[in-house]
C-alpha atoms as a PDB file:
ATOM      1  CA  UNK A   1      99.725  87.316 108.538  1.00  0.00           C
ATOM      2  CA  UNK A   2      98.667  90.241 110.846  1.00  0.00           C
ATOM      3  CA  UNK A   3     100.650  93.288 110.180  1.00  0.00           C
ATOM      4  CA  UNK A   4     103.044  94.197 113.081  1.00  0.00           C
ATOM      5  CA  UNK A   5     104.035  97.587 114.508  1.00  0.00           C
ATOM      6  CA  UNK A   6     106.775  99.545 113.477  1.00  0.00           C
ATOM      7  CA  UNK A   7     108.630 101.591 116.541  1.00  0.00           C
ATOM      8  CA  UNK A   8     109.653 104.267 113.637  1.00  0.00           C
ATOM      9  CA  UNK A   9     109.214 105.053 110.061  1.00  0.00           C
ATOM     10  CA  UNK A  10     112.007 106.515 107.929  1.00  0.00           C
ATOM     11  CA  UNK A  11     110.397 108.055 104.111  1.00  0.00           C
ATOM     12  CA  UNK A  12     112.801 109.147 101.175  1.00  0.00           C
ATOM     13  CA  UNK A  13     111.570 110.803  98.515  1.00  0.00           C
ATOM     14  CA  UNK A  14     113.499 109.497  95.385  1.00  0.00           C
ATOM     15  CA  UNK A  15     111.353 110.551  92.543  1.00  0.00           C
ATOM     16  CA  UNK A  16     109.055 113.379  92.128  1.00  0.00           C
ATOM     17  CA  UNK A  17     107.714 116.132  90.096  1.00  0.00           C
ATOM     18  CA  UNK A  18     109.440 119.347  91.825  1.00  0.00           C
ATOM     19  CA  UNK A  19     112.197 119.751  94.241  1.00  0.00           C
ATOM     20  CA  UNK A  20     111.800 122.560  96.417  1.00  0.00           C
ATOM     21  CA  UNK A  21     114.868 122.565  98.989  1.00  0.00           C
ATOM     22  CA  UNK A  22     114.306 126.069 100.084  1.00  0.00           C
ATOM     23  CA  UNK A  23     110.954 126.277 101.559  1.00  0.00           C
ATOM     24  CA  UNK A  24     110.778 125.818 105.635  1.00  0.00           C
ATOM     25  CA  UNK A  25     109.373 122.279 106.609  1.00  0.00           C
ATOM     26  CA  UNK A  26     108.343 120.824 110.078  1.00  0.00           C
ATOM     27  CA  UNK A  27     110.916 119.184 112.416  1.00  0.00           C
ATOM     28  CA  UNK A  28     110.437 115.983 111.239  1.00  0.00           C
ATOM     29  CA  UNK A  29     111.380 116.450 107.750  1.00  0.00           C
ATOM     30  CA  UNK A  30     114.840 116.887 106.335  1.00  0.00           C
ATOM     31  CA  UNK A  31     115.156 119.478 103.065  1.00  0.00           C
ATOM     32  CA  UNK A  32     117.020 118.211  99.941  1.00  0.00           C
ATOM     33  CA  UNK A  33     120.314 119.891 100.354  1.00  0.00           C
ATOM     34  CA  UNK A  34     120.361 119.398 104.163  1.00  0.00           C
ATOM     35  CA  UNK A  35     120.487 115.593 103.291  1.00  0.00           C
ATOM     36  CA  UNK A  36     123.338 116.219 100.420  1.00  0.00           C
ATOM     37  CA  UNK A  37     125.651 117.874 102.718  1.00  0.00           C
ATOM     38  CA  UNK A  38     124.936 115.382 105.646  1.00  0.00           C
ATOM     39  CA  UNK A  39     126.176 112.984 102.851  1.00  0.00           C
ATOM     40  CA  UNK A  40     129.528 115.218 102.118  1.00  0.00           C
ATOM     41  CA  UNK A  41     128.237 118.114  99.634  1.00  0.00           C
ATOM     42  CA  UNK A  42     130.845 120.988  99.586  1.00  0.00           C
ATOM     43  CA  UNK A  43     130.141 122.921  96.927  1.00  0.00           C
ATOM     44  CA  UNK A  44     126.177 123.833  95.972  1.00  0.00           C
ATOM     45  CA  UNK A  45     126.479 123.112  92.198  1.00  0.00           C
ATOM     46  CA  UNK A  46     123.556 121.523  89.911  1.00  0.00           C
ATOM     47  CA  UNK A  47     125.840 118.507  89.541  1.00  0.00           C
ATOM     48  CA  UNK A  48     125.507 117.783  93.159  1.00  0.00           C
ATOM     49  CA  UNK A  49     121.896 117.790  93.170  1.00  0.00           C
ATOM     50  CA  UNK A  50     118.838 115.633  92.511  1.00  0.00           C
ATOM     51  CA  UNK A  51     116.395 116.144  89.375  1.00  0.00           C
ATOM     52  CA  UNK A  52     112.695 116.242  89.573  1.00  0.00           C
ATOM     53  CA  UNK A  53     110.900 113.935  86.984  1.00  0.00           C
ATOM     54  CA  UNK A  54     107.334 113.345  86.604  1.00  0.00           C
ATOM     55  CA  UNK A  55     106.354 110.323  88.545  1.00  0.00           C
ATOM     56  CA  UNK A  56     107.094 108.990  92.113  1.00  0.00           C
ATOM     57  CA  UNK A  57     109.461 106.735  93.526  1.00  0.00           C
ATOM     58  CA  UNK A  58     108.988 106.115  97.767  1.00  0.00           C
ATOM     59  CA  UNK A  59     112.034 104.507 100.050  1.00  0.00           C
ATOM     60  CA  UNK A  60     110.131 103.488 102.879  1.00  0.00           C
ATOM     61  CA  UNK A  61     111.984 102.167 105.994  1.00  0.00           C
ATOM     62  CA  UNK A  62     110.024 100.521 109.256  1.00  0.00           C
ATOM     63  CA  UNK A  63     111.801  99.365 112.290  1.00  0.00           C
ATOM     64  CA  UNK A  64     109.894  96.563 113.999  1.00  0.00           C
ATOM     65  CA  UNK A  65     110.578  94.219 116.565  1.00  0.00           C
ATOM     66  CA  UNK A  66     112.956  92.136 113.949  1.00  0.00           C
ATOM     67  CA  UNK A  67     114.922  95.156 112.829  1.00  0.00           C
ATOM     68  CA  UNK A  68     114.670  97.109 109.780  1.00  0.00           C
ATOM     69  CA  UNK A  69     113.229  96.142 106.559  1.00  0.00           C
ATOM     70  CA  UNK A  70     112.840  98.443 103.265  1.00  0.00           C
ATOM     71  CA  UNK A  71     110.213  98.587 100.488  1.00  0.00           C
ATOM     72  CA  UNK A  72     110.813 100.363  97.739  1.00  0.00           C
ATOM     73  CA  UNK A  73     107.002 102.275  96.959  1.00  0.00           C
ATOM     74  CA  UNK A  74     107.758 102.540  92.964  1.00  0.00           C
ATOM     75  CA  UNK A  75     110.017 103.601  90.678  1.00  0.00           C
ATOM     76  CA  UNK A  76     109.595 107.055  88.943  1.00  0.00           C
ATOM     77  CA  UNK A  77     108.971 107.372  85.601  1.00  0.00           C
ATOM     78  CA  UNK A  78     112.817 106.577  84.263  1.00  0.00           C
ATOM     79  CA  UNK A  79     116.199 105.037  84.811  1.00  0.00           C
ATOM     80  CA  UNK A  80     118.238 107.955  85.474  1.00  0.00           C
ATOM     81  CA  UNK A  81     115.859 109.595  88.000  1.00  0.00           C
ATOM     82  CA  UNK A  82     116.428 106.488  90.024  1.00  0.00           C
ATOM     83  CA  UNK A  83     120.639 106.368  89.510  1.00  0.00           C
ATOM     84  CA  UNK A  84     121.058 110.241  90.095  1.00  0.00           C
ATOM     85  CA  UNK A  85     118.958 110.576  93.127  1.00  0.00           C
ATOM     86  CA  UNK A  86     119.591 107.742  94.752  1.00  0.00           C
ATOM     87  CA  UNK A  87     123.589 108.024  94.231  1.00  0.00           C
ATOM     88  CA  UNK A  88     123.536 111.447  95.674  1.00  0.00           C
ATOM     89  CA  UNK A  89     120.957 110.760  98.503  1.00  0.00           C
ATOM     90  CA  UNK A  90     123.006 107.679  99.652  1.00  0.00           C
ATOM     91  CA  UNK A  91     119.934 104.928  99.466  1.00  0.00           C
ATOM     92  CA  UNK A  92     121.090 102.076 100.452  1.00  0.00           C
ATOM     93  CA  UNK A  93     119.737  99.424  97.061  1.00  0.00           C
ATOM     94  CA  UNK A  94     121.252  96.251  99.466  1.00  0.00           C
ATOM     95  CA  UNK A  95     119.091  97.044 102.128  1.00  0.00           C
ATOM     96  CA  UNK A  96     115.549  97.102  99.837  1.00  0.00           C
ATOM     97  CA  UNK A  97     113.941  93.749 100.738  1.00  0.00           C
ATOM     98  CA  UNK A  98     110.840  94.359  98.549  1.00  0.00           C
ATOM     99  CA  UNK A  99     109.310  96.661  95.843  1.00  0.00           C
ATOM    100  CA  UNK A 100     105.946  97.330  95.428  1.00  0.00           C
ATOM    101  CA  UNK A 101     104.062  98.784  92.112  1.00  0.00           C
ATOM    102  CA  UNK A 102     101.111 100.372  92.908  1.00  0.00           C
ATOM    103  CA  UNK A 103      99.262 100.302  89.365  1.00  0.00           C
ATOM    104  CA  UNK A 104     100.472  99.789  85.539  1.00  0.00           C
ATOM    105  CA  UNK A 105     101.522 103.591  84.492  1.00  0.00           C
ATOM    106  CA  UNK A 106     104.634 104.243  83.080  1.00  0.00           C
ATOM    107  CA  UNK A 107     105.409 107.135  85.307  1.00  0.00           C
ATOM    108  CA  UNK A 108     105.598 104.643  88.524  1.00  0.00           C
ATOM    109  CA  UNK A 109     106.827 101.571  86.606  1.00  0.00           C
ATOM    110  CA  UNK A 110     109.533 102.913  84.271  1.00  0.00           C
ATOM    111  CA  UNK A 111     112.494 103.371  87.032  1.00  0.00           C
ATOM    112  CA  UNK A 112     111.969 100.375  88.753  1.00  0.00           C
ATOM    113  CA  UNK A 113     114.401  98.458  85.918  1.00  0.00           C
ATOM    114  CA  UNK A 114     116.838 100.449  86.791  1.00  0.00           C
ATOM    115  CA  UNK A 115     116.138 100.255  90.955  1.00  0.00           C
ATOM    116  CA  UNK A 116     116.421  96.365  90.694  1.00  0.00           C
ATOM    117  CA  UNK A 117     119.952  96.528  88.702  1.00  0.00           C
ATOM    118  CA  UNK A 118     121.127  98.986  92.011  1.00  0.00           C
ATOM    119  CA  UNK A 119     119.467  96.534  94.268  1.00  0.00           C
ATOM    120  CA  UNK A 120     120.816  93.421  92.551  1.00  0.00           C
ATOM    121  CA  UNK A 121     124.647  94.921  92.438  1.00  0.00           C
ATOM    122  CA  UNK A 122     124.172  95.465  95.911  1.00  0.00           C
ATOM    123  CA  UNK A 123     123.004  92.509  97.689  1.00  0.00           C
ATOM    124  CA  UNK A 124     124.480  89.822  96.112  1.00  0.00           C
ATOM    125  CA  UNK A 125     122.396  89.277  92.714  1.00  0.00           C
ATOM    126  CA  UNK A 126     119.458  88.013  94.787  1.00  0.00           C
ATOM    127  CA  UNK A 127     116.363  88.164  92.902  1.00  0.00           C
ATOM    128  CA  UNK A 128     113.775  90.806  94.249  1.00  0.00           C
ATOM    129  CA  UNK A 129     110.211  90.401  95.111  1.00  0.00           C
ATOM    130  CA  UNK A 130     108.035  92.907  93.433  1.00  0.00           C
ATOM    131  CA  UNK A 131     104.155  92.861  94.049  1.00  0.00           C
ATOM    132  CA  UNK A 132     101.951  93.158  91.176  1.00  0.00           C
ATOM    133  CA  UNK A 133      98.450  93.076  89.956  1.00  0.00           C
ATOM    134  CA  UNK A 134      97.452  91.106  87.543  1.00  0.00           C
ATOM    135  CA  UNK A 135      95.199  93.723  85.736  1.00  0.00           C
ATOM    136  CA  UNK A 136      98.432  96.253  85.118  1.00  0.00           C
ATOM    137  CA  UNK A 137      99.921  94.676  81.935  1.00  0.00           C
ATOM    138  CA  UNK A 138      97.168  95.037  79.535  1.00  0.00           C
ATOM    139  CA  UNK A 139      98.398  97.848  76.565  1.00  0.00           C
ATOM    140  CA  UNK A 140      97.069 101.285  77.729  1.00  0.00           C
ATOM    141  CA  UNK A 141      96.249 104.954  76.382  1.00  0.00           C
ATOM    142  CA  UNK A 142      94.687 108.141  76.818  1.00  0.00           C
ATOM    143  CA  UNK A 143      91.932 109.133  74.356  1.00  0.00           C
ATOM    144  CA  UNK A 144      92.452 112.451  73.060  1.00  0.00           C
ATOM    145  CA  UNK A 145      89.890 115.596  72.075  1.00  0.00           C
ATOM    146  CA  UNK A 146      89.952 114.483  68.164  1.00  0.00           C
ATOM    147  CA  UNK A 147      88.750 111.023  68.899  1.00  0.00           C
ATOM    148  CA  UNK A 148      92.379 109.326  68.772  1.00  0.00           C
ATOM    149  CA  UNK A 149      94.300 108.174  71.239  1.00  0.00           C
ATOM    150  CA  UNK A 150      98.023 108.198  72.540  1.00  0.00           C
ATOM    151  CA  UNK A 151      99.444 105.191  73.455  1.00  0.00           C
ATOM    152  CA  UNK A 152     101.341 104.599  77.156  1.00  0.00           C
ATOM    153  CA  UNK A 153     104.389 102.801  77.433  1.00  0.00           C
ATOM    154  CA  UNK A 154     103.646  99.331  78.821  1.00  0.00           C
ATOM    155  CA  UNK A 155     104.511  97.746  82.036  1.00  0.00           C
ATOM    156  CA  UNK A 156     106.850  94.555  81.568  1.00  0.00           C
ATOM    157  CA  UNK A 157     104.881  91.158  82.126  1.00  0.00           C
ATOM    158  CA  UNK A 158     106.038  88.859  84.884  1.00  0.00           C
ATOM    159  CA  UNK A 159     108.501  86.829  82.901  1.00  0.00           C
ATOM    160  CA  UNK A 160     110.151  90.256  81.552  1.00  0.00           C
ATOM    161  CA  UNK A 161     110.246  91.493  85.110  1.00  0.00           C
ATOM    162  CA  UNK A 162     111.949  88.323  86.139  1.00  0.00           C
ATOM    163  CA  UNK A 163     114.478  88.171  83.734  1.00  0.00           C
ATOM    164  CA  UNK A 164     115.266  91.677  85.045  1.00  0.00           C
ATOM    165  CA  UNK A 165     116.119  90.150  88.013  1.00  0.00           C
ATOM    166  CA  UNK A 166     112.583  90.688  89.958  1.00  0.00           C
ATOM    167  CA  UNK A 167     110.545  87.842  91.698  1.00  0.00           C
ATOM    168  CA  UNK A 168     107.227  88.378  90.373  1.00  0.00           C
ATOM    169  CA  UNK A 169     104.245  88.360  93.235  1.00  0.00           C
ATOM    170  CA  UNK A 170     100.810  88.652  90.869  1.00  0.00           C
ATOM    171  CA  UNK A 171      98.024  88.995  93.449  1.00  0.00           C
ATOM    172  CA  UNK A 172      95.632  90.851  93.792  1.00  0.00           C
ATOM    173  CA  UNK A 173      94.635  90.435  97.126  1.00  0.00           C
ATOM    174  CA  UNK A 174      95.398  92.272 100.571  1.00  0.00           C
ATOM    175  CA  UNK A 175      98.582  90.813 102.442  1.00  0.00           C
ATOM    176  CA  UNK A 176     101.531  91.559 104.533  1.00  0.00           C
ATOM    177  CA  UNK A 177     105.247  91.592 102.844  1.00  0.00           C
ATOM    178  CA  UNK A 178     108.712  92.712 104.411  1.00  0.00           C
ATOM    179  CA  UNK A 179     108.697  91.150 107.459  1.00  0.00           C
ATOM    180  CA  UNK A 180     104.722  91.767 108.062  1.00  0.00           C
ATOM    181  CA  UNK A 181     106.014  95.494 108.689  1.00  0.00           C
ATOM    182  CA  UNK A 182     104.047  96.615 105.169  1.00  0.00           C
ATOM    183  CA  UNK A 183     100.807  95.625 104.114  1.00  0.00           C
ATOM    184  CA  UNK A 184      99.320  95.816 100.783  1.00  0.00           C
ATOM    185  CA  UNK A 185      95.570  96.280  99.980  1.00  0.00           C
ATOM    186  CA  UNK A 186      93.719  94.682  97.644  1.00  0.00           C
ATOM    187  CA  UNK A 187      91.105  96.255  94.875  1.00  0.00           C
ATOM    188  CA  UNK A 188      89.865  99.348  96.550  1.00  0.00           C
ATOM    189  CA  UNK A 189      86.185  99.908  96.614  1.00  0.00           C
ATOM    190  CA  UNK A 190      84.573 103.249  95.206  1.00  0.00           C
ATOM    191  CA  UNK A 191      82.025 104.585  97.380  1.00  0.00           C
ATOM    192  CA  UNK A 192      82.459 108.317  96.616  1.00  0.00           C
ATOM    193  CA  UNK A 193      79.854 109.435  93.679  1.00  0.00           C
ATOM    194  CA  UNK A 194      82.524 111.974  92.748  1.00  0.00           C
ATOM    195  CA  UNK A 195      85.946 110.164  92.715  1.00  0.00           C
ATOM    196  CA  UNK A 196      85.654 108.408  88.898  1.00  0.00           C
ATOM    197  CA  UNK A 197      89.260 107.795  88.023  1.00  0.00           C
ATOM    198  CA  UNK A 198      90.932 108.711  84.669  1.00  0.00           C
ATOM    199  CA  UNK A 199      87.899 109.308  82.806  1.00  0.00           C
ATOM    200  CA  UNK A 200      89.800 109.688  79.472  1.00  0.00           C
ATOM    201  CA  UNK A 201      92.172 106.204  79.817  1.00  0.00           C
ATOM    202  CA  UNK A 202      91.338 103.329  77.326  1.00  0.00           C
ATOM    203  CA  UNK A 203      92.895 100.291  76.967  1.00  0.00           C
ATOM    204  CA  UNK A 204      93.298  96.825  74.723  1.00  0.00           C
ATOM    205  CA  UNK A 205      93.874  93.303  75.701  1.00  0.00           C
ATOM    206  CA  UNK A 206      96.257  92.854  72.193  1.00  0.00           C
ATOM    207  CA  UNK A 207      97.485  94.855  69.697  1.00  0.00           C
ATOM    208  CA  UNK A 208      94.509  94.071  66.924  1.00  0.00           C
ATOM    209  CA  UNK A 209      91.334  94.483  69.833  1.00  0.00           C
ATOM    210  CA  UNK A 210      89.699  97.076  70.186  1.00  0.00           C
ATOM    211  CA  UNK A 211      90.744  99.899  72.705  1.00  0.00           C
ATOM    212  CA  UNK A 212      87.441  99.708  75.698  1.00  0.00           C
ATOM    213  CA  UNK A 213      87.179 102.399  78.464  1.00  0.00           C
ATOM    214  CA  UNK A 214      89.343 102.316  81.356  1.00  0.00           C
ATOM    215  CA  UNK A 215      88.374 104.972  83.598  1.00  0.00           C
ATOM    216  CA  UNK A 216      88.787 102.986  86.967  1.00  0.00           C
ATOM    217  CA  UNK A 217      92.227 101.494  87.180  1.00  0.00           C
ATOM    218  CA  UNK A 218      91.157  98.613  89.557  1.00  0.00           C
ATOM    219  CA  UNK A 219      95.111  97.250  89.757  1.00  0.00           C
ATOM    220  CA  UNK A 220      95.603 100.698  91.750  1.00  0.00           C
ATOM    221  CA  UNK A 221      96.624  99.522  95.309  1.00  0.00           C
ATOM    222  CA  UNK A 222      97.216 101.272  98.491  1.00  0.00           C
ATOM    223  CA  UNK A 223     100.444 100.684 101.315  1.00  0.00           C
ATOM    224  CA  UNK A 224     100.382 100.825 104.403  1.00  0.00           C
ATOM    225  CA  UNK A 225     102.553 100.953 108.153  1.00  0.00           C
ATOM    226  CA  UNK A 226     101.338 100.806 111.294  1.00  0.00           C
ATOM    227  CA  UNK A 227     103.966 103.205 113.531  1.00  0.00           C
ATOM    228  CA  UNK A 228     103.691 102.682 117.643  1.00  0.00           C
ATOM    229  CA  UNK A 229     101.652 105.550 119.268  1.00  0.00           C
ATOM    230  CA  UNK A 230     100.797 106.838 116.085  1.00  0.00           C
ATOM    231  CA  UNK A 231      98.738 105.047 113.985  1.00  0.00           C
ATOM    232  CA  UNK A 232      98.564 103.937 110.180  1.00  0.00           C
ATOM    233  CA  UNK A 233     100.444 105.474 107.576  1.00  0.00           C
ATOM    234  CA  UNK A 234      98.840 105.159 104.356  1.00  0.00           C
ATOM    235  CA  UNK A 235     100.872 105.460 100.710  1.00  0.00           C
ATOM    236  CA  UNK A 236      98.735 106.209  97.296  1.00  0.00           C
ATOM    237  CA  UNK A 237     100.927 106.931  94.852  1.00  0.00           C
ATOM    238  CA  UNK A 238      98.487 108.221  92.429  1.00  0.00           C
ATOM    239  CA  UNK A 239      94.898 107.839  93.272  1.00  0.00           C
ATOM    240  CA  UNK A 240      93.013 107.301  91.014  1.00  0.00           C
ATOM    241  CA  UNK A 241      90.601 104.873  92.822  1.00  0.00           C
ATOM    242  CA  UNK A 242      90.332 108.533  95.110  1.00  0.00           C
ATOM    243  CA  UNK A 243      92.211 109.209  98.368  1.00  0.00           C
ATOM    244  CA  UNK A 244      88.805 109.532 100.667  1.00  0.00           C
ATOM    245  CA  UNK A 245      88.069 106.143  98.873  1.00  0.00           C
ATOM    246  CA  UNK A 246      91.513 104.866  99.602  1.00  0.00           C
ATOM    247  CA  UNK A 247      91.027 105.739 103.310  1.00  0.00           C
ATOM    248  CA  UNK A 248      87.713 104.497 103.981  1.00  0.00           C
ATOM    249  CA  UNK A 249      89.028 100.666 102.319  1.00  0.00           C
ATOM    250  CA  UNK A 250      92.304 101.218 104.679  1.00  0.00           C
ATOM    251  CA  UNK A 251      89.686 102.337 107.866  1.00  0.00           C
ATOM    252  CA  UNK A 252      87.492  99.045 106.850  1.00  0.00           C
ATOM    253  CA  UNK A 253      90.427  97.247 106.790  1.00  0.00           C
ATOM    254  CA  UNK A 254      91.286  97.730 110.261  1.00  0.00           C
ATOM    255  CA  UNK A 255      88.487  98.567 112.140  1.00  0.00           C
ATOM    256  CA  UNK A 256      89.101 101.303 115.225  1.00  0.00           C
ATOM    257  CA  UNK A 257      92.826 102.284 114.741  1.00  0.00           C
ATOM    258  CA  UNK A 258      93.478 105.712 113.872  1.00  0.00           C
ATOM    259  CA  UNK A 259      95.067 106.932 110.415  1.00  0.00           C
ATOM    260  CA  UNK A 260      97.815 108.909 111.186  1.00  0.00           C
ATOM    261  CA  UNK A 261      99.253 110.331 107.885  1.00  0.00           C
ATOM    262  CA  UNK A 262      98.336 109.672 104.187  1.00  0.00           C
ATOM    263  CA  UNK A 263     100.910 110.479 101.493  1.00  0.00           C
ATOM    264  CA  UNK A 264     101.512 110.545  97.810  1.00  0.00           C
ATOM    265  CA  UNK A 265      99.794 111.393  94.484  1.00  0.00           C
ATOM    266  CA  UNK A 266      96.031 112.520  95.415  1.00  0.00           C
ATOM    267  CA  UNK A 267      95.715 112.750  91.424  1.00  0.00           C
ATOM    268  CA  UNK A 268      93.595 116.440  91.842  1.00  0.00           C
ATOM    269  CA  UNK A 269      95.179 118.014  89.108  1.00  0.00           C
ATOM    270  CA  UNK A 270      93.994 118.390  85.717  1.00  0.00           C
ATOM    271  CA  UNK A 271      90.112 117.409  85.018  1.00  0.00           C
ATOM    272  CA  UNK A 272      90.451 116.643  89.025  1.00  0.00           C
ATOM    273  CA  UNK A 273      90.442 120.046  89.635  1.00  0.00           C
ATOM    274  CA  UNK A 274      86.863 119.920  89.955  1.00  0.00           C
ATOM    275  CA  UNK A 275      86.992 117.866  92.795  1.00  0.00           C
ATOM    276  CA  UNK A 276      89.457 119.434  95.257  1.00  0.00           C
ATOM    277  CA  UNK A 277      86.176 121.243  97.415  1.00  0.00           C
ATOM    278  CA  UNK A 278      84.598 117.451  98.165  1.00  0.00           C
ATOM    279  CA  UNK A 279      87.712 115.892  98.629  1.00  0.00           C
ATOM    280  CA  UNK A 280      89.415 118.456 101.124  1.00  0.00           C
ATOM    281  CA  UNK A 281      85.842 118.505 102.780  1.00  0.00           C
ATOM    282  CA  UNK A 282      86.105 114.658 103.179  1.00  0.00           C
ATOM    283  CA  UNK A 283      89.545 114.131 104.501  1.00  0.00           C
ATOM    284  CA  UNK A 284      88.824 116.045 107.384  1.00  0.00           C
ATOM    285  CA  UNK A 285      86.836 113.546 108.893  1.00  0.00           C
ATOM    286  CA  UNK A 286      89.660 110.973 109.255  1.00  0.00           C
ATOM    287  CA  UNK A 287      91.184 112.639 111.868  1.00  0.00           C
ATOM    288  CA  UNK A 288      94.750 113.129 110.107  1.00  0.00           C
ATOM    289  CA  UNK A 289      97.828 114.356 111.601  1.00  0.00           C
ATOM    290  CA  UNK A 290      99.938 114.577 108.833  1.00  0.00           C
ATOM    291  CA  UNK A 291      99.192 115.193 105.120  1.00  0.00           C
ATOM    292  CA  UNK A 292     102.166 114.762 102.468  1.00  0.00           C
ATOM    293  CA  UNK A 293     101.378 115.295  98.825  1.00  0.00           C
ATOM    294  CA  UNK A 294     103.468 114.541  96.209  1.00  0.00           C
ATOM    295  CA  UNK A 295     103.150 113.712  92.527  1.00  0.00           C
ATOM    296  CA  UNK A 296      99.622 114.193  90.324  1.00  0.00           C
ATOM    297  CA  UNK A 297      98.585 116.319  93.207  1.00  0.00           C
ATOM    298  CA  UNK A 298      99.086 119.667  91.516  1.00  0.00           C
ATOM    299  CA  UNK A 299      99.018 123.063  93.283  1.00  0.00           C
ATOM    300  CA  UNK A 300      95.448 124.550  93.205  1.00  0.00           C
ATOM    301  CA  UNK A 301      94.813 121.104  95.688  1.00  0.00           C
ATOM    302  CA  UNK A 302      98.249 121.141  97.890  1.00  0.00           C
ATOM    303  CA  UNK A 303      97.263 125.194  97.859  1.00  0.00           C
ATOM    304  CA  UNK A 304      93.479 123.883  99.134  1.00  0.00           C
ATOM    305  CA  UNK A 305      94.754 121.555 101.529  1.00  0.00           C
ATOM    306  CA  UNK A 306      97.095 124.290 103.126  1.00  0.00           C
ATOM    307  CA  UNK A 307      94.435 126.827 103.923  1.00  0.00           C
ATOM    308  CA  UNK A 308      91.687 123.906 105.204  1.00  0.00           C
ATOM    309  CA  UNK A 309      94.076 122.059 107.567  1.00  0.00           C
ATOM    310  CA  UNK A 310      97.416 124.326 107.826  1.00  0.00           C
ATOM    311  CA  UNK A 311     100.974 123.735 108.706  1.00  0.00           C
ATOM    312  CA  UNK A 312     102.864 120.967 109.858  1.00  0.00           C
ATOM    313  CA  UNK A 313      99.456 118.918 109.445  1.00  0.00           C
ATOM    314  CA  UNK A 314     100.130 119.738 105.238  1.00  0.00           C
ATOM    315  CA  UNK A 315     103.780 119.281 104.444  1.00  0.00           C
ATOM    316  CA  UNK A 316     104.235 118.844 100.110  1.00  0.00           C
ATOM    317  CA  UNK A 317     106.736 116.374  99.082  1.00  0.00           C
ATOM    318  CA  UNK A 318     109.721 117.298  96.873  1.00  0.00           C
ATOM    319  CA  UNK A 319     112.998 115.218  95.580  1.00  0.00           C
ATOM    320  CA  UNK A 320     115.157 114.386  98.224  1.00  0.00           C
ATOM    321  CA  UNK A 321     112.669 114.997 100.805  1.00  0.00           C
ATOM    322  CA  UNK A 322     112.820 112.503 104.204  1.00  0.00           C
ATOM    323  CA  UNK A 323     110.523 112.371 106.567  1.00  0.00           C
ATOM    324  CA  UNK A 324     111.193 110.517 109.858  1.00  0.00           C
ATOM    325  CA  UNK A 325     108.126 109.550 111.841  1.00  0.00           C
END
């Protein structure tokens, strides 16, 4: 189905590494606590706030022709992340038509348990379709300096994740969901000689094979919204296939419309480090209004990204975080 235009986009940031509530944002983005007291905060205490935890967890709202429909763009790394923040934040579980995982790490996967118990309690115990990839349940682990490795905590296979109350969509094609207000890609290409994944990630079909390199997560897929006047808004919650590869499959995908704003994890932290010259260079020629990182980003990039394209174009996403475009 073609994807249809959204008149607005509403973004809450449920899960992510920091919370920074005190730094001045652009007009279009409401801080933490400014949120809390809209939703009847009187005293500033830590028990009234949200928690940071490492991972990411997206509530993304788009009102199109047919009213509103909600995805929810993983879950954060753990159950409580999801129940504090989104208790205190207000999210409204009923109203989440859809979830999406975007690959098979723990840190995305292991809230989203918890975020289909909310969602369940709230809209009548309906199941809840959640899009998967079929390459995302295979056991996986990150090889260490002395030759051994350290095992990940798995994502749940389709039958677990319907017995947790989840409808189970294993594709791995492109496609529109939610009302043909999202759309999902499919495997995204790499074209960039210098975006190469998680060099260091291994992984093993059963428990007696043999662990093989697993440096390119192909499961990793991409969101995206088209918003009226504006353009595409493109989600990556981690990137490890590479944002400027992201973008290019999301600009192939639909030929002469402009990307607005990307956000999420642009994974540049770390051995990525190395890569945050080539990869600022090369977002600049997508024309972006808006940059939002979040996640795996890590400072030395968000830092890089500041000084190349400035303020409001750059504008770093924290817990609690919502950004109305």
């Amino acid at each position: 189905m073609p994807l249809l235009t959204a008149d607005r986009v509403e973004i809450v940031v449920l899960v992510d590494n920091v919370t920074d509530t005190l730094s001045s944002a652009p007009p279009f983005v409401t801080r933490e606590w400014v949120a809390l007291k809209r939703r009847g905060m009187r005293i500033t205490a830590g028990s009234a706030l949200c928690c940071a935890n490492h991972g990411l967890a997206l509530v993304i709202t788009a009102h199109g022709p047919d009213g509103a429909r909600t995805v929810l763009f993983d879950g954060g790394p753990v159950d409580y992340a999801v129940e504090r923040n989104g208790t205190r934040l207000g999210i409204d579980f009923g109203a989440i038509g859809a979830v999406m995982l975007s690959h098979g790490h723990w840190d995305h996967a292991g809230g989203i348990p918890q975020a289909l118990a909310m969602i369940r309690a709230a809209n009548g115990d309906r199941a809840v379709p959640l899009l998967l990839h079929p390459g995302m349940f295979a056991e996986r682990a990150s090889r260490q300096a002395d030759g051994g490795v350290m095992p990940m905590d798995r994502v749940p296979s389709p039958a677990e994740w319907e017995a947790m109350g989840a409808q189970p969509v294993v594709s791995a094609a492109p496609g529109t969901f939610a009302g043909d207000l999202f759309w999902i890609s499919g495997e995204i290409p790499r074209r960039t000689a210098y975006e190469r994944g998680l060099p260091t990630q291994v992984a093993r079909a059963s428990r007696d094979a043999p662990w093989q390199p697993d440096p390119l997560l192909m499961d990793e897929r991409a969101l995206a919204v088209r918003v009226r006047g504006k353009g595409l808004l493109v989600f990556s919650a981690c990137s490890h296939a590479g944002i400027v590869n992201v973008l290019h499959h999301v600009r192939d995908s639909f030929p002469g419309e402009p990307i607005h704003a990307a956000m999420g994890g642009l994974h540049l932290s770390g051995e990525n480090e190395a890569i945050i010259p080539e990869t600022v260079r090369d977002l600049g020629g997508f024309g972006l209004a808006h940059v939002f990182p979040a996640h795996c980003t890590g400072w030395r990039a968000v830092n890089a990204l500041e000084r190349t394209f400035g303020e409001p174009v750059v504008a770093p996403a924290a817990v609690g975080k919502i950004y109305a475009l």
